[in-house]
Protein backbone atom coordinates (compact mmCIF):
# COMPACT_ATOMS: atom_id res chain seq x y z
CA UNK A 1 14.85 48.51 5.88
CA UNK A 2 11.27 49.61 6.09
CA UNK A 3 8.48 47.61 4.33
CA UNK A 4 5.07 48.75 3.17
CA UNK A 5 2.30 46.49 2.88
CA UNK A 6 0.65 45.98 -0.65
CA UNK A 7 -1.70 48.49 -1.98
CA UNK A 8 -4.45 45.48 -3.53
CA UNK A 9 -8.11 45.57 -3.03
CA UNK A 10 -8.10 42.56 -1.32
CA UNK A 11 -6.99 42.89 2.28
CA UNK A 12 -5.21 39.91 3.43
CA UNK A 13 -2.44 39.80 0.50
CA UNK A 14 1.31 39.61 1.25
CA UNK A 15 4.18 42.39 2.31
CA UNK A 16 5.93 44.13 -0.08
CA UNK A 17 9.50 44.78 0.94
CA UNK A 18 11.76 47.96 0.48
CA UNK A 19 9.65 50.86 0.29
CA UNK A 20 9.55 53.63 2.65
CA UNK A 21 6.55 53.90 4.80
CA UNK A 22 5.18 57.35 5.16
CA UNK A 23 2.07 58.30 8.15
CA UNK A 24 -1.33 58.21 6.28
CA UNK A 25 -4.48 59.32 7.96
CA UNK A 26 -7.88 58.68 6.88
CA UNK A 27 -9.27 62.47 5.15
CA UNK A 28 -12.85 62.32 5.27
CA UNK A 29 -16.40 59.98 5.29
CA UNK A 30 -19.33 60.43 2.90
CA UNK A 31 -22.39 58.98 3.21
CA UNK A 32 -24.99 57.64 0.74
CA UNK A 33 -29.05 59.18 1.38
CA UNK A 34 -31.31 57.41 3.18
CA UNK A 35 -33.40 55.23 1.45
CA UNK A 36 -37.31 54.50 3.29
CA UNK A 37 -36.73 50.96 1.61
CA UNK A 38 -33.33 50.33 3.17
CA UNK A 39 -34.90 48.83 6.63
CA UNK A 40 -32.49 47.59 9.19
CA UNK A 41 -34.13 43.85 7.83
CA UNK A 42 -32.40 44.34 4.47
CA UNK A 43 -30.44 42.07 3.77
CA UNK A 44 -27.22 43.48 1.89
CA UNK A 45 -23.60 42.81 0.79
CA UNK A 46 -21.12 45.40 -0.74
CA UNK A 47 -20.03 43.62 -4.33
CA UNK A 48 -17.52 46.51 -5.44
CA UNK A 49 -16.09 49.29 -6.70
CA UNK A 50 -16.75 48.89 -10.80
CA UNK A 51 -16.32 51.26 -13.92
CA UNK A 52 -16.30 53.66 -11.21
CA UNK A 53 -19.41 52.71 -9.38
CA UNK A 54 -20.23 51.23 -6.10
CA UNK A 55 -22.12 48.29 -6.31
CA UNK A 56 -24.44 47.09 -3.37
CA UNK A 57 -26.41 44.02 -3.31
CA UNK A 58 -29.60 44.24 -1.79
CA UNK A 59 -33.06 41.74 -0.80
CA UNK A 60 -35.95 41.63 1.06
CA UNK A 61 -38.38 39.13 1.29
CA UNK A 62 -39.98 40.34 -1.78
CA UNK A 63 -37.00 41.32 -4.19
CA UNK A 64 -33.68 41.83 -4.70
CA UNK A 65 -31.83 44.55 -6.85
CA UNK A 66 -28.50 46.21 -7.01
CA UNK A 67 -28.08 49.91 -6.36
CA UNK A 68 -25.66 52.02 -7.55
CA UNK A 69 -23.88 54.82 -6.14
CA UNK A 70 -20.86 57.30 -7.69
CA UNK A 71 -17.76 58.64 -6.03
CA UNK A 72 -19.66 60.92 -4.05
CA UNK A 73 -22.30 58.65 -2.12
CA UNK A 74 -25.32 60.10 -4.49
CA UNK A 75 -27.31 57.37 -6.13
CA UNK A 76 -26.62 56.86 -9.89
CA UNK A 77 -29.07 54.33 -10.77
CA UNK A 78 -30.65 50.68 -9.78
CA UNK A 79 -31.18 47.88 -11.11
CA UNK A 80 -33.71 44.69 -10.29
CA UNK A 81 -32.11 41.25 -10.70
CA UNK A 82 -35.88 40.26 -12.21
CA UNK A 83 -34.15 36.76 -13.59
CA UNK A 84 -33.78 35.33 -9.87
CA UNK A 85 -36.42 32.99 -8.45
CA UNK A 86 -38.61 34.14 -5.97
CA UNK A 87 -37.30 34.18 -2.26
CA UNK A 88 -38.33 31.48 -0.94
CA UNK A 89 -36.52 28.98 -3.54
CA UNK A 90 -33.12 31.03 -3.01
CA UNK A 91 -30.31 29.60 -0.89
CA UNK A 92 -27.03 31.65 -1.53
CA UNK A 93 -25.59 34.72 -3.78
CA UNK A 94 -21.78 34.81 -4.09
CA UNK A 95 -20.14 38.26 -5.57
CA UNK A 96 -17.06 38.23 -7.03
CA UNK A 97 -16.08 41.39 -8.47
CA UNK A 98 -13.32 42.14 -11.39
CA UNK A 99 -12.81 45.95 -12.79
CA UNK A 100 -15.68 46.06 -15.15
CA UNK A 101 -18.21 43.51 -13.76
CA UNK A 102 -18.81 41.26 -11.12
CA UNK A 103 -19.94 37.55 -11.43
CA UNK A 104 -23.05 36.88 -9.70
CA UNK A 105 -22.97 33.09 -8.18
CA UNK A 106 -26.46 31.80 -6.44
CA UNK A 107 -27.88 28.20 -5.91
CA UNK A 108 -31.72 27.66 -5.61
CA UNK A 109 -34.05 24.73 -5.51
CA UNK A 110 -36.78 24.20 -7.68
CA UNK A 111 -38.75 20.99 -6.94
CA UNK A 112 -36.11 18.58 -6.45
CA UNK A 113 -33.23 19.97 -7.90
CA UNK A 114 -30.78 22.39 -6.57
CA UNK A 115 -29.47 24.63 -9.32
CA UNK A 116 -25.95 26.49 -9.25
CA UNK A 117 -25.93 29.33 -11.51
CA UNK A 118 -23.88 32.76 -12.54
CA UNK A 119 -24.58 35.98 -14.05
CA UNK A 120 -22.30 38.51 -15.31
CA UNK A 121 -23.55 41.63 -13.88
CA UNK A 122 -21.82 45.16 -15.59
CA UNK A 123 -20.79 48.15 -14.14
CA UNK A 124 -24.65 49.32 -13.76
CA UNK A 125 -26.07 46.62 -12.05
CA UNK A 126 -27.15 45.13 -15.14
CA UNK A 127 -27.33 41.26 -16.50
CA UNK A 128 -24.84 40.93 -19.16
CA UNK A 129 -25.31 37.93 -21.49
CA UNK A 130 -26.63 34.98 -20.81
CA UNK A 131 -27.18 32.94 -17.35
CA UNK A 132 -24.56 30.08 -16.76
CA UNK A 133 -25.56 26.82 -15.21
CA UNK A 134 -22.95 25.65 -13.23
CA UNK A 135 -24.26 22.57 -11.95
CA UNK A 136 -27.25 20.71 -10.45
CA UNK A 137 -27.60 18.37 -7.69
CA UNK A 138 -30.73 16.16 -7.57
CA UNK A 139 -32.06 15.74 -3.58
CA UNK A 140 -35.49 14.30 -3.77
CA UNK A 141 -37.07 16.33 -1.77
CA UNK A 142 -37.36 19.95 -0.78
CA UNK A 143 -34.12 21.35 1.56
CA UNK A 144 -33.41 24.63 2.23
CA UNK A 145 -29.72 24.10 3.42
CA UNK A 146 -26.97 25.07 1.57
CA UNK A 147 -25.28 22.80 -1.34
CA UNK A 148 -22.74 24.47 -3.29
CA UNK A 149 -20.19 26.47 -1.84
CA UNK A 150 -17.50 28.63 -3.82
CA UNK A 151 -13.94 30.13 -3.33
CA UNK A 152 -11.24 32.60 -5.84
CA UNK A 153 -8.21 32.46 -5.83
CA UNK A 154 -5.98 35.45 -5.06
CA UNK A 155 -5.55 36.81 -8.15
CA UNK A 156 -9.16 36.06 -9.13
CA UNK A 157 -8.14 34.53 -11.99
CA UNK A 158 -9.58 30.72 -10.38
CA UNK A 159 -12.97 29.82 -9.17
CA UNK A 160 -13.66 26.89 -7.73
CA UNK A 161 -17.32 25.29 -7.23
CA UNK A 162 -17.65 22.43 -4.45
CA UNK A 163 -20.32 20.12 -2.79
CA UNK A 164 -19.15 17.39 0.04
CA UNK A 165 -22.18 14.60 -0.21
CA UNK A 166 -22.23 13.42 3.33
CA UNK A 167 -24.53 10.67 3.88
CA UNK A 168 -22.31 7.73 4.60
CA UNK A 169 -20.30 9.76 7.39
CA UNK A 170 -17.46 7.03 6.50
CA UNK A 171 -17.08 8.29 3.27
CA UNK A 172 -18.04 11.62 1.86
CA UNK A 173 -17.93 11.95 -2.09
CA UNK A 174 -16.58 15.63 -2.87
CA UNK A 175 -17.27 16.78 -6.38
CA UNK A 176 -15.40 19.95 -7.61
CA UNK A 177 -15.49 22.32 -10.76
CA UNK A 178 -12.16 24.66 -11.18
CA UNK A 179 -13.66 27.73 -13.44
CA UNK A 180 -11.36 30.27 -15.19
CA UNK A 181 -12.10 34.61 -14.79
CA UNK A 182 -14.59 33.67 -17.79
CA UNK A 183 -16.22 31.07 -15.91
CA UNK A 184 -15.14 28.62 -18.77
CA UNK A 185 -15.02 24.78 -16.94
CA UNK A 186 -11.10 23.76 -16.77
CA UNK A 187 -11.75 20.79 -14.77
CA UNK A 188 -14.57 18.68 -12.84
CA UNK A 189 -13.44 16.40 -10.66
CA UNK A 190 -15.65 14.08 -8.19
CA UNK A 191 -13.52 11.90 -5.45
CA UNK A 192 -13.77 9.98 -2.14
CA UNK A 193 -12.58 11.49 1.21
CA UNK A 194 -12.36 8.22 4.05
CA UNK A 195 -13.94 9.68 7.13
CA UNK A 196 -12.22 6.79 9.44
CA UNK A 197 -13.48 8.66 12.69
CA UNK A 198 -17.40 9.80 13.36
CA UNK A 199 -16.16 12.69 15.09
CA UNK A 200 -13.72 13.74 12.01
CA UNK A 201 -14.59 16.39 10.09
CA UNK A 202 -13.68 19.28 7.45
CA UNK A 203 -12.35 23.01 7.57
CA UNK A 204 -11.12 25.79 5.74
CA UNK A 205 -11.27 25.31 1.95
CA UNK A 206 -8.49 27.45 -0.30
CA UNK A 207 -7.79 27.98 -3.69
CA UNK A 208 -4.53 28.46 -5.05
CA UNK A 209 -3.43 31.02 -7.82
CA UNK A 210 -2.80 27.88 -10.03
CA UNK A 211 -6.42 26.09 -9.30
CA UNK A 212 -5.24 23.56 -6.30
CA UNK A 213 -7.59 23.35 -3.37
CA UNK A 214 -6.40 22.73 0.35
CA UNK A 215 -8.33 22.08 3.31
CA UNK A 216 -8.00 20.09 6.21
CA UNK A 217 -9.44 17.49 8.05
CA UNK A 218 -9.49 16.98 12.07
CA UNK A 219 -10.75 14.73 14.62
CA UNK A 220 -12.61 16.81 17.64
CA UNK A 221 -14.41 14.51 20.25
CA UNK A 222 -17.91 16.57 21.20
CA UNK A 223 -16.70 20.04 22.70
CA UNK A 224 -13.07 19.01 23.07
CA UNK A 225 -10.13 20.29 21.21
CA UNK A 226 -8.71 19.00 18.09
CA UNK A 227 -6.96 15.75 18.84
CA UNK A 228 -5.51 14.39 15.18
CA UNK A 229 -5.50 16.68 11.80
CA UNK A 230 -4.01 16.19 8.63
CA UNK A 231 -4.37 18.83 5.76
CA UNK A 232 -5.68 17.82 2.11
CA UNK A 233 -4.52 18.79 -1.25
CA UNK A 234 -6.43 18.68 -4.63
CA UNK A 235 -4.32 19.32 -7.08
CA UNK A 236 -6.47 21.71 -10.39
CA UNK A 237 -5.98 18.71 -13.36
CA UNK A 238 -5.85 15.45 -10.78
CA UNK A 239 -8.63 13.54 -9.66
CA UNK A 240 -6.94 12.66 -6.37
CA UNK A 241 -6.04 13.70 -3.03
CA UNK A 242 -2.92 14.06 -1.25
CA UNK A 243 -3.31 13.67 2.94
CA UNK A 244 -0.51 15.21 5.05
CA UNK A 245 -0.87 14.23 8.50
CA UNK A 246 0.28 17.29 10.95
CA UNK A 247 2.49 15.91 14.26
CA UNK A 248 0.67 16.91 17.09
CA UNK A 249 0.50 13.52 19.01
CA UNK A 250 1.22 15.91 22.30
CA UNK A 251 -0.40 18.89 21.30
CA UNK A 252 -4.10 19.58 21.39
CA UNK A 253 -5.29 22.52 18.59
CA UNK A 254 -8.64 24.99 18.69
CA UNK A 255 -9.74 25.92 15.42
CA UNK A 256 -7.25 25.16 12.13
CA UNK A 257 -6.64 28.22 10.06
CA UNK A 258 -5.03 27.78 6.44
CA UNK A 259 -3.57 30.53 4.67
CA UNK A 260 -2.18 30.22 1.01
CA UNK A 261 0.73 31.77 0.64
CA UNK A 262 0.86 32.34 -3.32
CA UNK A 263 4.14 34.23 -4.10
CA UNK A 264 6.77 31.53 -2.41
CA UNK A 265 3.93 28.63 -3.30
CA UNK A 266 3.53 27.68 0.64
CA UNK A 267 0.43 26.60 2.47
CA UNK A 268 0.21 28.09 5.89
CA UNK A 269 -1.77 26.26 8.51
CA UNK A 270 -2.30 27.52 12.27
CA UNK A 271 -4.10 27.39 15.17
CA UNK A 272 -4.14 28.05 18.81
CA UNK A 273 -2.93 25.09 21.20
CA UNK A 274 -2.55 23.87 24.56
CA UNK A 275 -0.28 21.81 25.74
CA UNK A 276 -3.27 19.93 28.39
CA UNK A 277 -6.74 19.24 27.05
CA UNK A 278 -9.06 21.42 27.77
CA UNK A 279 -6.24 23.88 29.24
CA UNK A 280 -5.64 27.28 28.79
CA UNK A 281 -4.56 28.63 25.07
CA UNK A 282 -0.88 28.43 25.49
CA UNK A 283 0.50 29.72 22.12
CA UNK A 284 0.57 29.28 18.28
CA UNK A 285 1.15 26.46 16.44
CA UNK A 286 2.79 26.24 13.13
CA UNK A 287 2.86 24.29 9.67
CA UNK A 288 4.42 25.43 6.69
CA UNK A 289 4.00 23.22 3.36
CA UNK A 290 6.17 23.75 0.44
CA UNK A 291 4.17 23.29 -3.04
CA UNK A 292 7.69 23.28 -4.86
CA UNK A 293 9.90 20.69 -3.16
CA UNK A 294 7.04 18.75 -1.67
CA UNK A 295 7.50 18.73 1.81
CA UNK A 296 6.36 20.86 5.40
CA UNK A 297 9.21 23.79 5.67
CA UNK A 298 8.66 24.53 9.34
CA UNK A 299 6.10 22.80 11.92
CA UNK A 300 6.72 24.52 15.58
CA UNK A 301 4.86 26.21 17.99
CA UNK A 302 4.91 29.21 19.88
CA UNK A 303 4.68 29.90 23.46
CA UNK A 304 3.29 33.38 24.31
CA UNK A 305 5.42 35.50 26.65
CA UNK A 306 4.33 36.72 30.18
CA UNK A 307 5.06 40.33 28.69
CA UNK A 308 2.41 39.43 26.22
CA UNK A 309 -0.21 37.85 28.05
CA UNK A 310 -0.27 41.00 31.38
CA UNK A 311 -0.36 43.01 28.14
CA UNK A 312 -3.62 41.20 26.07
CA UNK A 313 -5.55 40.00 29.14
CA UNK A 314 -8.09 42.73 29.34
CA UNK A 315 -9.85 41.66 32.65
CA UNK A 316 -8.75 37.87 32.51
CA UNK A 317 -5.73 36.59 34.48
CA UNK A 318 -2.63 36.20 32.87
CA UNK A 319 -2.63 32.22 32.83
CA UNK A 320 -6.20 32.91 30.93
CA UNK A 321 -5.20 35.91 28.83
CA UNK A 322 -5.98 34.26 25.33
CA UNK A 323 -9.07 32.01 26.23
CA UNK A 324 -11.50 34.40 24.87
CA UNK A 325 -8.86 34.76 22.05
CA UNK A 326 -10.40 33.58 18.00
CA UNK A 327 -7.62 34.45 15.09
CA UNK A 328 -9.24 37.06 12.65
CA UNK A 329 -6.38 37.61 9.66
CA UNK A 330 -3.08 35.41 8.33
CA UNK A 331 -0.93 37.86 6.48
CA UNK A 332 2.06 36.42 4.37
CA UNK A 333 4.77 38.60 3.67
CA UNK A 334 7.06 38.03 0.37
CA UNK A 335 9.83 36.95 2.68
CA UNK A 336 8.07 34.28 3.85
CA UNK A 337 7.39 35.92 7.15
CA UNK A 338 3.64 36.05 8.55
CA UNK A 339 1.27 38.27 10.61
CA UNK A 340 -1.53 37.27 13.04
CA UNK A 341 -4.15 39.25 14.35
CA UNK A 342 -6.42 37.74 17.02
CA UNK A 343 -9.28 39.19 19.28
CA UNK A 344 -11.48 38.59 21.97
CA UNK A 345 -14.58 37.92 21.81
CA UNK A 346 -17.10 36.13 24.01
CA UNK A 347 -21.10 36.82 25.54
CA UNK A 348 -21.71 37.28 29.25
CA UNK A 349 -25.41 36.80 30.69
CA UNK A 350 -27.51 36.31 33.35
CA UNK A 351 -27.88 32.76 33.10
CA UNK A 352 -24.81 31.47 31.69
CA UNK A 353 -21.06 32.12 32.44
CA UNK A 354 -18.79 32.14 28.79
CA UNK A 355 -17.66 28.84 27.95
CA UNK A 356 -15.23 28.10 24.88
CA UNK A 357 -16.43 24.29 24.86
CA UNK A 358 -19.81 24.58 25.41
CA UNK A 359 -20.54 27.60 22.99
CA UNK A 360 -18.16 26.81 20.12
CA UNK A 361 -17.56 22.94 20.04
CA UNK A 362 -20.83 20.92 19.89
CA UNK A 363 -19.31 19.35 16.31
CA UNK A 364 -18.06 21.17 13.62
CA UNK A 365 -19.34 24.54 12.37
CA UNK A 366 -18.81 23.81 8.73
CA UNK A 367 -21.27 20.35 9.11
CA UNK A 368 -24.92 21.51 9.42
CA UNK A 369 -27.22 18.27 9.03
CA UNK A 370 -30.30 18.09 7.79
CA UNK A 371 -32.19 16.52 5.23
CA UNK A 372 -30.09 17.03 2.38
CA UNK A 373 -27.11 15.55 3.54
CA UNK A 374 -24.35 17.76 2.34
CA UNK A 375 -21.86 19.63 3.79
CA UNK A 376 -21.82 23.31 4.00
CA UNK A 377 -18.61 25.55 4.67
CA UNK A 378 -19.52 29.32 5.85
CA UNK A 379 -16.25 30.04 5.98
CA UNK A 380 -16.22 32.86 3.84
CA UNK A 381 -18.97 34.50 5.27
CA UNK A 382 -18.92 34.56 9.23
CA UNK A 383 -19.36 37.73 9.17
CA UNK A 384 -22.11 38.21 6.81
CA UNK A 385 -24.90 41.09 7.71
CA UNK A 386 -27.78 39.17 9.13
CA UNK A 387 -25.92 36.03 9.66
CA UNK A 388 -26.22 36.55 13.36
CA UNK A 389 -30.10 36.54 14.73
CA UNK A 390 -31.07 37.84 17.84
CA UNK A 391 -31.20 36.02 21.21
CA UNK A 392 -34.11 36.02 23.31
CA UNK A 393 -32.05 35.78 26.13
CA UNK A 394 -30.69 38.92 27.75
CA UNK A 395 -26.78 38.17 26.21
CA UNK A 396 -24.47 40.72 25.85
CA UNK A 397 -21.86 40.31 22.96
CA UNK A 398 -18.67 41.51 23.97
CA UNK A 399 -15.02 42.29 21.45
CA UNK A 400 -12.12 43.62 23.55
CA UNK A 401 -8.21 43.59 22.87
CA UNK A 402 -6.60 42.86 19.36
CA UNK A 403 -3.39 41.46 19.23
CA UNK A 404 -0.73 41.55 16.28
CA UNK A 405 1.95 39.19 16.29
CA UNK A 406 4.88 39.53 13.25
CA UNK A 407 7.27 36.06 12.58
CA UNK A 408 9.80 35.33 10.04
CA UNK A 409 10.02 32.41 8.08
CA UNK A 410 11.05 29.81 10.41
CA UNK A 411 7.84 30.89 13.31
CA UNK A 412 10.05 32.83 14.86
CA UNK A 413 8.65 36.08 16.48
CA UNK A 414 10.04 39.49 15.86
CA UNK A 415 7.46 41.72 17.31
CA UNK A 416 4.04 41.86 18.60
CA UNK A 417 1.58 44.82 19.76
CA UNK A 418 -1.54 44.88 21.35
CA UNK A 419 -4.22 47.09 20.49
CA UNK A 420 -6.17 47.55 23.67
CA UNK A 421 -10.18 48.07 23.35
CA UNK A 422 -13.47 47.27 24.99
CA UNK A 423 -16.24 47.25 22.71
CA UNK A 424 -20.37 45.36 23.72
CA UNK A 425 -23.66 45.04 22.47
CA UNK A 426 -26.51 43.74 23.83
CA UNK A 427 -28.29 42.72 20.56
CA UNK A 428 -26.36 40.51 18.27
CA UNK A 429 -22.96 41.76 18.25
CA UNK A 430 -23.22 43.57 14.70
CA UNK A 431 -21.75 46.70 16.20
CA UNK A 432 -18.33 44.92 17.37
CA UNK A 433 -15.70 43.96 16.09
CA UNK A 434 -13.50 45.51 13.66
CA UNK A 435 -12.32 45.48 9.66
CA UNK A 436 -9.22 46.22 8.36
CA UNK A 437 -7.88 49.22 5.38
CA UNK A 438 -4.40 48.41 3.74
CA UNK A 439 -3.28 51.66 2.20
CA UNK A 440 0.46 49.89 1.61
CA UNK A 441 2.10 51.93 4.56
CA UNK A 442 -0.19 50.76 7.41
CA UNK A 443 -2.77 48.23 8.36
CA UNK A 444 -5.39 50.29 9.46
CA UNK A 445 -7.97 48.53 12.39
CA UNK A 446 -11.23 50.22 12.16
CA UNK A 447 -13.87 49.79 14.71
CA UNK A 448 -16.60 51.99 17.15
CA UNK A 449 -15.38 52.94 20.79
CA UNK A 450 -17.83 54.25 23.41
CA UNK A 451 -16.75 58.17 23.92
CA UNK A 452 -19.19 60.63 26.01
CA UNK A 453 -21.98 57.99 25.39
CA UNK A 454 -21.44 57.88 21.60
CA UNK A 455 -19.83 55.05 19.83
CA UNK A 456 -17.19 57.23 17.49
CA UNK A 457 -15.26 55.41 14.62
CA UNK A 458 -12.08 54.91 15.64
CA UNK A 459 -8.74 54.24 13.13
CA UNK A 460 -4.95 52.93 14.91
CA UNK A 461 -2.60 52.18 12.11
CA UNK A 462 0.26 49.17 12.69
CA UNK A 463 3.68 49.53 10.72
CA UNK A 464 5.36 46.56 9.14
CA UNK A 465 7.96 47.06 11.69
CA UNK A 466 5.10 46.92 14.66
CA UNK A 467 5.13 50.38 15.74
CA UNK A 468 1.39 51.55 16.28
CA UNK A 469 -0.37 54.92 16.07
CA UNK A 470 -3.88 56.45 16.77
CA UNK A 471 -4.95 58.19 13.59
CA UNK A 472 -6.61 61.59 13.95
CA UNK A 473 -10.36 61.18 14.65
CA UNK A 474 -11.99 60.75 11.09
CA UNK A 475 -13.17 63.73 9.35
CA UNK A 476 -17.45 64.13 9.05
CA UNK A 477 -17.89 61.69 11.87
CA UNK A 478 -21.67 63.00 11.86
CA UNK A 479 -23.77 61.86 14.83
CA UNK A 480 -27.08 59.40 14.79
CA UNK A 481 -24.70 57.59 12.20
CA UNK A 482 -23.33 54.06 14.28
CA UNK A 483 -21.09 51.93 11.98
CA UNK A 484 -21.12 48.75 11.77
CA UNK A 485 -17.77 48.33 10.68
CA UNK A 486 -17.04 44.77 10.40
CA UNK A 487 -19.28 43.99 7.61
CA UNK A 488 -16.96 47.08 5.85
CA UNK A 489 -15.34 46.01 2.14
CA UNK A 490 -12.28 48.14 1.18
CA UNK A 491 -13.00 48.41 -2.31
CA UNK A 492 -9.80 50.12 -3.70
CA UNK A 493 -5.97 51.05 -2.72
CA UNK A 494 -7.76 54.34 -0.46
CA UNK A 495 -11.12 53.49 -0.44
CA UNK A 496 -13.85 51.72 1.67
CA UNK A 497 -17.17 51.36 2.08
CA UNK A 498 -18.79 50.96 5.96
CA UNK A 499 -22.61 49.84 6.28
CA UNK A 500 -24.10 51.85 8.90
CA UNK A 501 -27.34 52.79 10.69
CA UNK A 502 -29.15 55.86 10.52
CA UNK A 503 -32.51 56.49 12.17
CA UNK A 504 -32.76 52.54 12.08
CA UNK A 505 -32.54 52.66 7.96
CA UNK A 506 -28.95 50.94 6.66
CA UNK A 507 -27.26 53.78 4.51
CA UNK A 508 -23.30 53.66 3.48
CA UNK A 509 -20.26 55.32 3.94
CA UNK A 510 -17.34 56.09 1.81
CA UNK A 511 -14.20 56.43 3.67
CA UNK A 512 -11.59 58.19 1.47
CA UNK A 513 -7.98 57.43 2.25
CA UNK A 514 -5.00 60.23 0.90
């Protein structure tokens, strides 16, 4: 039986089963004007498709404003966000979108105090209502790190509000407010998390369609791999927590990826592992919670085949295949079954060779200290537009093969493919990587490969049953446009819009899906 995945706007939802999967191929790209404010130092983010409009958030040093523009890529209107602070007391804007407006979500700092707020912005850009003070924090001083972060749940029907006060690294004191769609306050909780280790810290944070966060917590040593881990549940109307402790007393893990897995009420956690510290990536490994019954389902690992690794090397040895290797995308399927997609990515320069330990693991990415004292989780926004700097060394970002790997329900693997790819950039790697388009029938992997000196935007398509397909070139591909594809939204069942660079300015593009 064939499946198709789900046609949602979001793109890592589950697999529906038992529809027939027909070919789909992209039909054609339109692109917004050029506008002489749009700089390549604008700061942006794509909020949406609402009441028919494409929202886009946009700042500069001076202001920030939303523009608007309709089904065709022609501007239809902007609109200045005049109640924000100035610039230099802002710390973060969250979007989260909805059919007919978007909440707006920002933190600032004025004197001492560190303000969480939301606005309900409407189909045209516009304020709607009154601002909403979420909560404050009090630091004492002036800090221009990050306090508050915030997560949805699936179905955006959840939002949860967090800060982690760590100051006494033995004990961090986690406060959390669970918001309904209306941002009405269900529940605020504030609780103790035992550090027992120095070296222990936090990672992804998830909320569930019925308002329980997970996360976990691991031990890493410096630049070492993960040694102990145990994942952490907050339940929406408790004021506790609820540790599981994962089994790998032989098994050393990279980076712990969790995954909620809403329709069968599952927690998915993975990660790659080695079976020597420090080794080579050997496979995946595997933990499967069950909400209902209370209890881990599966907890296994997977070694990667021979087949596999001559297939996903690139220009690494087979014993090294993976060790440029960071997973991108979970997928649950309604069946319980899973997808992964990994890639690789590392820098080569002058100076330095690539080193996994030395570049990734100097402590935790989600702990950044400084005078404030809490802890921040970017986790949501890696790949953020700006987010990256420039080097003023000569370093040249590099994204080569992608690798899709299917499993059922037990971690057992029923196919894999490897999409095979050599993408660089010698600024900040903005050009790399890739974003994905679910149209229901195919995953679609989007990203720029170097042909006859132009980088051309390229679209392979992966069945739910593994088979893969080059998609005819996309239609309007118009040169002295370069995408920059991964910071791409899809922003309805056929629709999504790519940031890209024209004549150094940042204009979009629509890309329309039949």
């Amino acid at each position: 039986m064939n499946m198709k995945f789900p046609i949602l706007p979001i793109l890592l939802m589950s697999i529906l089963a038992g529809m027939a999967a027909q070919p789909v191929a992209a039909q054609k790209i339109v692109y917004s004007e050029k506008d002489n404010d749009d700089t390549r130092n604008l700061n942006f983010e794509i909020i949406g498709k609402i009441n028919g409009n494409f929202l886009i958030y946009k700042n500069t040093r001076a202001r920030s404003w939303i523009s608007l523009l309709d089904n065709d890529m022609l501007p239809a209107g902007e609109s200045k966000l005049d109640f924000l602070p100035n610039d230099d007391r802002m710390i973060n804007v969250d979007f989260f979108p909805y059919a007919d407006h978007a909440w707006m979500i920002y933190q600032y700092q004025r004197r001492s105090v560190v303000y969480c707020m939301a606005a309900r912005i409407d189909g045209m850009g516009k304020k709607n209502g009154e601002l909403i003070e979420l909560d404050t924090t009090h630091l004492g001083f002036a800090a221009d790190n990050k306090v508050y972060s915030v997560i949805s749940s699936e179905d955006k029907k959840k939002i949860g509000v967090f800060k982690i006060n760590s100051r006494n690294r033995q004990l961090y004191l986690m406060t959390t407010l669970l918001f309904n769609d209306k941002l009405e306050l269900l529940k605020k909780s504030r609780l103790q998390i035992p550090m027992e280790e120095r070296n222990e810290n936090l990672s992804d944070f998830c909320l569930d369609n019925e308002g329980d966060i997970v996360f976990s917590k691991f031990l890493r040593q410096g630049n070492d791999n993960i040694s102990t881990a145990s994942f952490i549940i907050k339940k929406a109307q408790e004021d506790t927590l609820i540790e599981k402790h994962l089994n790998i007393e032989k098994t050393w893990l990279d980076e712990i990826h969790i995954k909620v897995d809403n329709y069968n009420k599952r927690y998915f956690l993975t990660s790659f592992y080695y079976k020597e510290r420090r080794g080579n990536i050997d496979g995946y490994y595997f933990y499967v919670w069950d909400k209902i019954n209370g209890q881990p389902l599966v907890e296994t690992i997977h070694i990667f085949s021979d087949e596999l690794r001559s297939e996903a090397r690139g220009d690494a040895s087979a014993r090294t295949a993976f060790n440029d290797y960071f997973i991108r995308q979970i997928i649950t399927r309604r069946d319980g079954g899973f997808l992964i997609g990994s890639e690789a990515y590392y820098t080569t320069s002058r100076f330095n060779n690539w080193n996994r330990w030395d570049n990734l693991y100097g402590g935790s990415p989600y702990y950044y200290p400084g005078a404030s004292n809490y802890y921040y989780s970017p986790f949501y926004d890696r790949f953020r537009w700006g987010r990256g700097g420039n080097s003023n060394q000569a370093v040249r970002h590099h994204a080569d093969n992608i690798t899709v790997m299917s499993f059922n329900n037990q971690g057992q693997l029923e196919w894999n493919t490897v999409l095979g790819k050599t993408q660089f950039d010698d600024e900040n790697g903005e050009m790399i990587s890739y974003q994905l388009m679910n149209t229901g029938d195919q995953i679609h992997f989007l990203f720029n490969q170097m042909e006859r000196r132009n980088n051309l935007l390229n679209d392979y398509g992966v069945t739910p049953s593994g088979g893969m397909t080059r998609n005819p070139t996309l239609k309007n591909l118009d040169k002295g446009y370069e995408f920059l594809p991964k910071f791409g939204k899809q922003v309805s069942a056929k629709q999504m819009i790519i940031p890209c660079l024209y004549r150094n300015y940042i204009c979009f593009a629509k890309i329309d899906y039949n």
